[in-house]
PDB file of N, CA and C in Angstrom:
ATOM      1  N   UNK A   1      81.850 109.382  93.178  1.00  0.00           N
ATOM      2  CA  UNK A   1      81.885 108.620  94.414  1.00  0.00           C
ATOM      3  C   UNK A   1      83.307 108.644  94.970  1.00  0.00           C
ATOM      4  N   UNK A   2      83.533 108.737  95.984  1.00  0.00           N
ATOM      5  CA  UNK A   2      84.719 109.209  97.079  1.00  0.00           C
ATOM      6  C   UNK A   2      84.900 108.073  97.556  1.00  0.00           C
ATOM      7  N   UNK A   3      86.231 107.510  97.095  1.00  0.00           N
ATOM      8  CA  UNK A   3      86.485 106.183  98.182  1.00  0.00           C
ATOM      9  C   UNK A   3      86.288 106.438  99.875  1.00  0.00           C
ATOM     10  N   UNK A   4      85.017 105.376 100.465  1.00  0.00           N
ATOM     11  CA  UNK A   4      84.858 105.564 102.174  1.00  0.00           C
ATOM     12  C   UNK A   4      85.214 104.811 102.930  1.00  0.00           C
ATOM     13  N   UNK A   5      85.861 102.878 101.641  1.00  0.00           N
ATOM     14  CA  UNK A   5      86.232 101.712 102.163  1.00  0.00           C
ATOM     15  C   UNK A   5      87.749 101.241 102.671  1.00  0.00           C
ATOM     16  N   UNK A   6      88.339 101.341 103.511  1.00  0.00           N
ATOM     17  CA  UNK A   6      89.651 101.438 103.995  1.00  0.00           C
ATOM     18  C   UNK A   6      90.442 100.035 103.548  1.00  0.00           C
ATOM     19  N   UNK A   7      91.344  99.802 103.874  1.00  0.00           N
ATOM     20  CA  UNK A   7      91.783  98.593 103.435  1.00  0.00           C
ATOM     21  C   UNK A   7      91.836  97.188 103.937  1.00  0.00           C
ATOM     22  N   UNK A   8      91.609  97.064 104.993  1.00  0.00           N
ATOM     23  CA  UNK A   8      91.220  95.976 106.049  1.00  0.00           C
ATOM     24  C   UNK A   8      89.796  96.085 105.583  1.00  0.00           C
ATOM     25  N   UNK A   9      89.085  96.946 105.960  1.00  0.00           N
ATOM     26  CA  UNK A   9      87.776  96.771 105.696  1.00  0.00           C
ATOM     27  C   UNK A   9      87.487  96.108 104.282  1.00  0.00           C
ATOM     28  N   UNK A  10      87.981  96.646 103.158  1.00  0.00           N
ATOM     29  CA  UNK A  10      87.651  96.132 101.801  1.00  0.00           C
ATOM     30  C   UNK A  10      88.281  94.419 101.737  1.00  0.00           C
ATOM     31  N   UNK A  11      89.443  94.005 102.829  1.00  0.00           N
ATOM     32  CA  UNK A  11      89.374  92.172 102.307  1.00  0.00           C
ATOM     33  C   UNK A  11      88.465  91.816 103.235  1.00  0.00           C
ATOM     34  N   UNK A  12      88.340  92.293 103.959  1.00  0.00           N
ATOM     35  CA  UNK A  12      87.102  91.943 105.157  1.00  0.00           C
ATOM     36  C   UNK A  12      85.728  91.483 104.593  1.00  0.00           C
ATOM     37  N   UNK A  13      85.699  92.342 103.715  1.00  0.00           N
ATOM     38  CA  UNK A  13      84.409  92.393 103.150  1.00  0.00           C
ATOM     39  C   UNK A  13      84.256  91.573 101.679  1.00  0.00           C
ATOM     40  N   UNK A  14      85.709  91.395 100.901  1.00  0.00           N
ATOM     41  CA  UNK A  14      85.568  90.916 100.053  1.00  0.00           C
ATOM     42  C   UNK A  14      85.599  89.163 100.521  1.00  0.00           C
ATOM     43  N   UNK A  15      86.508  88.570 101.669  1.00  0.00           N
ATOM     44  CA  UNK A  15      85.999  87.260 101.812  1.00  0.00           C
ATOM     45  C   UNK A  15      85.115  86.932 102.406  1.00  0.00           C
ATOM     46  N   UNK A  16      84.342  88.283 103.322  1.00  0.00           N
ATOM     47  CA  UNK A  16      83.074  87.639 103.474  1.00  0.00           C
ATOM     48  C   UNK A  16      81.861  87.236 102.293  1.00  0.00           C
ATOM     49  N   UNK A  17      82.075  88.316 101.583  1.00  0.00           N
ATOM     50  CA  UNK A  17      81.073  87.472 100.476  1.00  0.00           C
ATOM     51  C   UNK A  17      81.446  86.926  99.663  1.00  0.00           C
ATOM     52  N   UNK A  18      82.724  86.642  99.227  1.00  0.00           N
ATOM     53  CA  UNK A  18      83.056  85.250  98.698  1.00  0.00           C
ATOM     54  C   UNK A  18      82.837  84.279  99.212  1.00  0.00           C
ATOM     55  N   UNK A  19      82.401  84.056 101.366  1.00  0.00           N
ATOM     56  CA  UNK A  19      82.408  82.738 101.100  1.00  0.00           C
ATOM     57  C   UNK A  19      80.593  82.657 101.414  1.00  0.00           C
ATOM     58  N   UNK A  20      80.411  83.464 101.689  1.00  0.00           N
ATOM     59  CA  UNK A  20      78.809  83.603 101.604  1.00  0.00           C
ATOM     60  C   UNK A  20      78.415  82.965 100.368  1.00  0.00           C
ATOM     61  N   UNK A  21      78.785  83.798  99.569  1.00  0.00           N
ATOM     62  CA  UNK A  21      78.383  83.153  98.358  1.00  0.00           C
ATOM     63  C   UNK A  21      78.768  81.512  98.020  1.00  0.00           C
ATOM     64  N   UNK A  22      80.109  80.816  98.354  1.00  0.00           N
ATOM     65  CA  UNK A  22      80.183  79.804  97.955  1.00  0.00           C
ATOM     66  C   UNK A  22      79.222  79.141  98.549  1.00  0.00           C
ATOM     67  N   UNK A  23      78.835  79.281  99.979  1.00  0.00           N
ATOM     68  CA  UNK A  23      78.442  78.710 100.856  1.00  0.00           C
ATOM     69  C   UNK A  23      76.672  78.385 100.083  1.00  0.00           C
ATOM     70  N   UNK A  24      76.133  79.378  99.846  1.00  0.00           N
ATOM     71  CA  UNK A  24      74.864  79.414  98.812  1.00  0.00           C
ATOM     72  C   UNK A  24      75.489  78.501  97.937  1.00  0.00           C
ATOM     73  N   UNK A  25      76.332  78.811  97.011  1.00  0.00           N
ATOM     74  CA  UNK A  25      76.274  77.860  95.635  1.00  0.00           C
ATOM     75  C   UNK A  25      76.542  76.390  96.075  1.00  0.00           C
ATOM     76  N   UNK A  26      77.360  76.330  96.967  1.00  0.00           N
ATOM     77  CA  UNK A  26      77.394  74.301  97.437  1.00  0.00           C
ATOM     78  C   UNK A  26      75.903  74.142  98.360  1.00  0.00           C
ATOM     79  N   UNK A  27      74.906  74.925  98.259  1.00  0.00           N
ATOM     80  CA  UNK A  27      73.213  74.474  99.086  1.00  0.00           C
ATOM     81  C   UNK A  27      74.253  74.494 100.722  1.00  0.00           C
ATOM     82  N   UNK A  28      75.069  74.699 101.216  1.00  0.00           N
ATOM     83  CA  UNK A  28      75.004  74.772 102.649  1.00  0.00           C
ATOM     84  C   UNK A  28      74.219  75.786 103.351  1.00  0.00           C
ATOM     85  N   UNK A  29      74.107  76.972 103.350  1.00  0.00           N
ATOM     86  CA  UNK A  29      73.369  77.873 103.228  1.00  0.00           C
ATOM     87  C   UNK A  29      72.469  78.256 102.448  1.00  0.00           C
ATOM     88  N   UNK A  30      70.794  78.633 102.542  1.00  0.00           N
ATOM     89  CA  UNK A  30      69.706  78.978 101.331  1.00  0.00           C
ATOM     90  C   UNK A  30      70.480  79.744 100.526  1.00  0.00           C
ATOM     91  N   UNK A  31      69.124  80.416  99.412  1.00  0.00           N
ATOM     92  CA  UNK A  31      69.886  81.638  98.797  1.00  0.00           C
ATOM     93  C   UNK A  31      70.068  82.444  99.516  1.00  0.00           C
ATOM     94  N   UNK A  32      69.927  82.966 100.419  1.00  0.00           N
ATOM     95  CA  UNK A  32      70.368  84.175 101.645  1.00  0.00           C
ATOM     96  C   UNK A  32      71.323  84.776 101.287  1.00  0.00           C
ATOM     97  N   UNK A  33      72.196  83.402 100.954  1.00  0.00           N
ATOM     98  CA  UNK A  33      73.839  83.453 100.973  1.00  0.00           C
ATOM     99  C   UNK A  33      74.124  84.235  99.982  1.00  0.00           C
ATOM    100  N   UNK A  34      73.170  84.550  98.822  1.00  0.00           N
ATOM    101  CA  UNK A  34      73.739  85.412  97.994  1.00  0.00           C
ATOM    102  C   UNK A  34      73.729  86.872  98.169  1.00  0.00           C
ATOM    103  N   UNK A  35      73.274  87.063  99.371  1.00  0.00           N
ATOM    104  CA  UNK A  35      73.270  88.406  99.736  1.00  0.00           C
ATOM    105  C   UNK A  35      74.636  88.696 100.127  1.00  0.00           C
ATOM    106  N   UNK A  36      75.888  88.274  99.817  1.00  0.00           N
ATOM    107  CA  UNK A  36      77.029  87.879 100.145  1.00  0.00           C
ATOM    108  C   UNK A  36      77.459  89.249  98.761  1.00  0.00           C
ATOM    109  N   UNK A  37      76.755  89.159  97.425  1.00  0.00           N
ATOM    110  CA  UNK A  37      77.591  89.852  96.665  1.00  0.00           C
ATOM    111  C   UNK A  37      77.498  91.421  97.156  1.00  0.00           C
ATOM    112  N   UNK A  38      76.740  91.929  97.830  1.00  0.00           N
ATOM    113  CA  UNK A  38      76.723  92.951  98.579  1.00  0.00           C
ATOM    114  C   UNK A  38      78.284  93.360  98.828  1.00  0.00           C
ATOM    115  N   UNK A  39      78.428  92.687 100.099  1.00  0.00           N
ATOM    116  CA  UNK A  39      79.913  93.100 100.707  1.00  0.00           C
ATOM    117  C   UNK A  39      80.787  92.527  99.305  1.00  0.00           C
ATOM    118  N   UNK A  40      80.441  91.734  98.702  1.00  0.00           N
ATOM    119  CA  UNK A  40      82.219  91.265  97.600  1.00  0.00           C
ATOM    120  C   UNK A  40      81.968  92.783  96.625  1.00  0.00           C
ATOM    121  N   UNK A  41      81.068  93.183  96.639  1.00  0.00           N
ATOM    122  CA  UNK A  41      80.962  94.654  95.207  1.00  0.00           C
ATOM    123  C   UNK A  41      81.115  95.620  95.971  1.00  0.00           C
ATOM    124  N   UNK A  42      80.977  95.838  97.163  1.00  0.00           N
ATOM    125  CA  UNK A  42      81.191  96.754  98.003  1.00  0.00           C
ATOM    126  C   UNK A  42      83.020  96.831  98.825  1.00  0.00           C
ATOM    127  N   UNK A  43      83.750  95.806  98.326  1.00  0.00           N
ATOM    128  CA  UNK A  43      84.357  95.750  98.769  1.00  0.00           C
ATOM    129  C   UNK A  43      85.456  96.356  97.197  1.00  0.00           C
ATOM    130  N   UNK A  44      85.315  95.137  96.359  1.00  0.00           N
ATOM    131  CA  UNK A  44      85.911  95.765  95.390  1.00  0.00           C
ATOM    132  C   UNK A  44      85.946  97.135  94.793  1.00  0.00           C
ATOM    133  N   UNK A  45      84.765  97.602  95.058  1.00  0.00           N
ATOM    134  CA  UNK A  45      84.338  99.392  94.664  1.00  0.00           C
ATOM    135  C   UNK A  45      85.348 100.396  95.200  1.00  0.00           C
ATOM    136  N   UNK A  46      85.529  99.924  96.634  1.00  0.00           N
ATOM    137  CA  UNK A  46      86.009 100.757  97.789  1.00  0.00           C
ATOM    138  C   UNK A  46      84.572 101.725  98.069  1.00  0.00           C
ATOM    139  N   UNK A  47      83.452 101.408  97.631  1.00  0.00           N
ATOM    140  CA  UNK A  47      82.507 102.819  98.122  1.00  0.00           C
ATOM    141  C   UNK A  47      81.696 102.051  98.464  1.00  0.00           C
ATOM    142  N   UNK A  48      80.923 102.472  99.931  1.00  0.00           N
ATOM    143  CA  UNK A  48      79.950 101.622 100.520  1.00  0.00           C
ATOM    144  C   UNK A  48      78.561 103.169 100.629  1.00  0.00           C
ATOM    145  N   UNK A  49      77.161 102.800 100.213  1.00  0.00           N
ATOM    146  CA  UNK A  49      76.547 104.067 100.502  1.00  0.00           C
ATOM    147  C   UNK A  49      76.327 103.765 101.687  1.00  0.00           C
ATOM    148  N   UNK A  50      76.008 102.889 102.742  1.00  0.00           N
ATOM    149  CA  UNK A  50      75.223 103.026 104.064  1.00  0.00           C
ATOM    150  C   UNK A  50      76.579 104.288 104.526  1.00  0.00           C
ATOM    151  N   UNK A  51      77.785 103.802 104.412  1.00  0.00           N
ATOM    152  CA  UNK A  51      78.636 105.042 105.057  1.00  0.00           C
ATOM    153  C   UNK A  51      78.409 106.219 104.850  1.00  0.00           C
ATOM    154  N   UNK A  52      78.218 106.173 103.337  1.00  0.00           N
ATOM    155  CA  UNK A  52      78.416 107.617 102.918  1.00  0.00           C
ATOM    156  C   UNK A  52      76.790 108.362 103.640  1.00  0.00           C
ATOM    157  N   UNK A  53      76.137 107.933 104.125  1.00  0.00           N
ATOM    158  CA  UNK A  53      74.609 108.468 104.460  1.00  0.00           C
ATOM    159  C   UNK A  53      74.852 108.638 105.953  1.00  0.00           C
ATOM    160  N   UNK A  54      75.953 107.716 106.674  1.00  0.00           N
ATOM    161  CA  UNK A  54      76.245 108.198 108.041  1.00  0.00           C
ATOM    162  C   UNK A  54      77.665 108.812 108.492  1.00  0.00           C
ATOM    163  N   UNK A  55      78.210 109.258 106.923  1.00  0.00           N
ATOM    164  CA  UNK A  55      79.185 110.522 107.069  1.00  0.00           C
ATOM    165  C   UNK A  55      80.444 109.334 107.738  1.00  0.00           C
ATOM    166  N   UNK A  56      80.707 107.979 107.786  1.00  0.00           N
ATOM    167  CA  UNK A  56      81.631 107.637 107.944  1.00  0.00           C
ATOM    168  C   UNK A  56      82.573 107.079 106.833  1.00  0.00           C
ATOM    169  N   UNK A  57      84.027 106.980 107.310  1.00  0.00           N
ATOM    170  CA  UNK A  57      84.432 106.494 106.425  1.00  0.00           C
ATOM    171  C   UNK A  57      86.027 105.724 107.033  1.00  0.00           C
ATOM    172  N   UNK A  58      86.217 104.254 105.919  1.00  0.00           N
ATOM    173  CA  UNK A  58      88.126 103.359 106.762  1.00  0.00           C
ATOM    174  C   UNK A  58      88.680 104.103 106.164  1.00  0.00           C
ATOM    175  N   UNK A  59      88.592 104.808 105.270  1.00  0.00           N
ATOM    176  CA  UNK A  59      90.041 104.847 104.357  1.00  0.00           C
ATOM    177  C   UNK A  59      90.899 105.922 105.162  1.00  0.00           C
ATOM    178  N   UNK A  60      92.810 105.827 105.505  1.00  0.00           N
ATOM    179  CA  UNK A  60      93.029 106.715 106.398  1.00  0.00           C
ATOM    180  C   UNK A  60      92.925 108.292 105.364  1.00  0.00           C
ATOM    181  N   UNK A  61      93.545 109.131 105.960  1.00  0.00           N
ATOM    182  CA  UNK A  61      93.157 110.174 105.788  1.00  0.00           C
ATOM    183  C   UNK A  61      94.058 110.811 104.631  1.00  0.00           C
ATOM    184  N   UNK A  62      94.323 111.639 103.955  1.00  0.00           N
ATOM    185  CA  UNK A  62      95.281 112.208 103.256  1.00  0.00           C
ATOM    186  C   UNK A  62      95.774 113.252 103.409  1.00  0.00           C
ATOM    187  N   UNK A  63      97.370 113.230 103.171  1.00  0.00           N
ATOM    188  CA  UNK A  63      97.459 114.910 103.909  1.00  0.00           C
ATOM    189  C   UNK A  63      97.901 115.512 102.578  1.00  0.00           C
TER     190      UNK A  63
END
């Protein structure tokens, strides 16, 4: 797997489902909210597949 997650994108994604998730665990939100670990594992990975299936990718480029 080829890092496709850039670096803005990966805290982007990691506090969104951190607070998704808290938000589930204090009942403010259903379980829904746990669909939150999505983006926090996707973030920590750096590899997202929906990208990799539409050929995009944050990370900048390397020369």
């Amino acid at each position: 797997m080829k890092s496709n997650v850039g670096g803005i994108d990966r805290v982007l994604r990691i506090v969104v489902g951190l607070v998704l998730i808290g938000l589930a665990a204090t009942g403010t939100v259903g379980a829904w909210g746990y669909v939150g670990v999505v983006p926090l594992l996707t973030g920590l990975v750096g590899w997202c597949g929906l990208y990799s299936l539409l050929g995009k990718s944050t990370c900048p480029m390397k020369q």
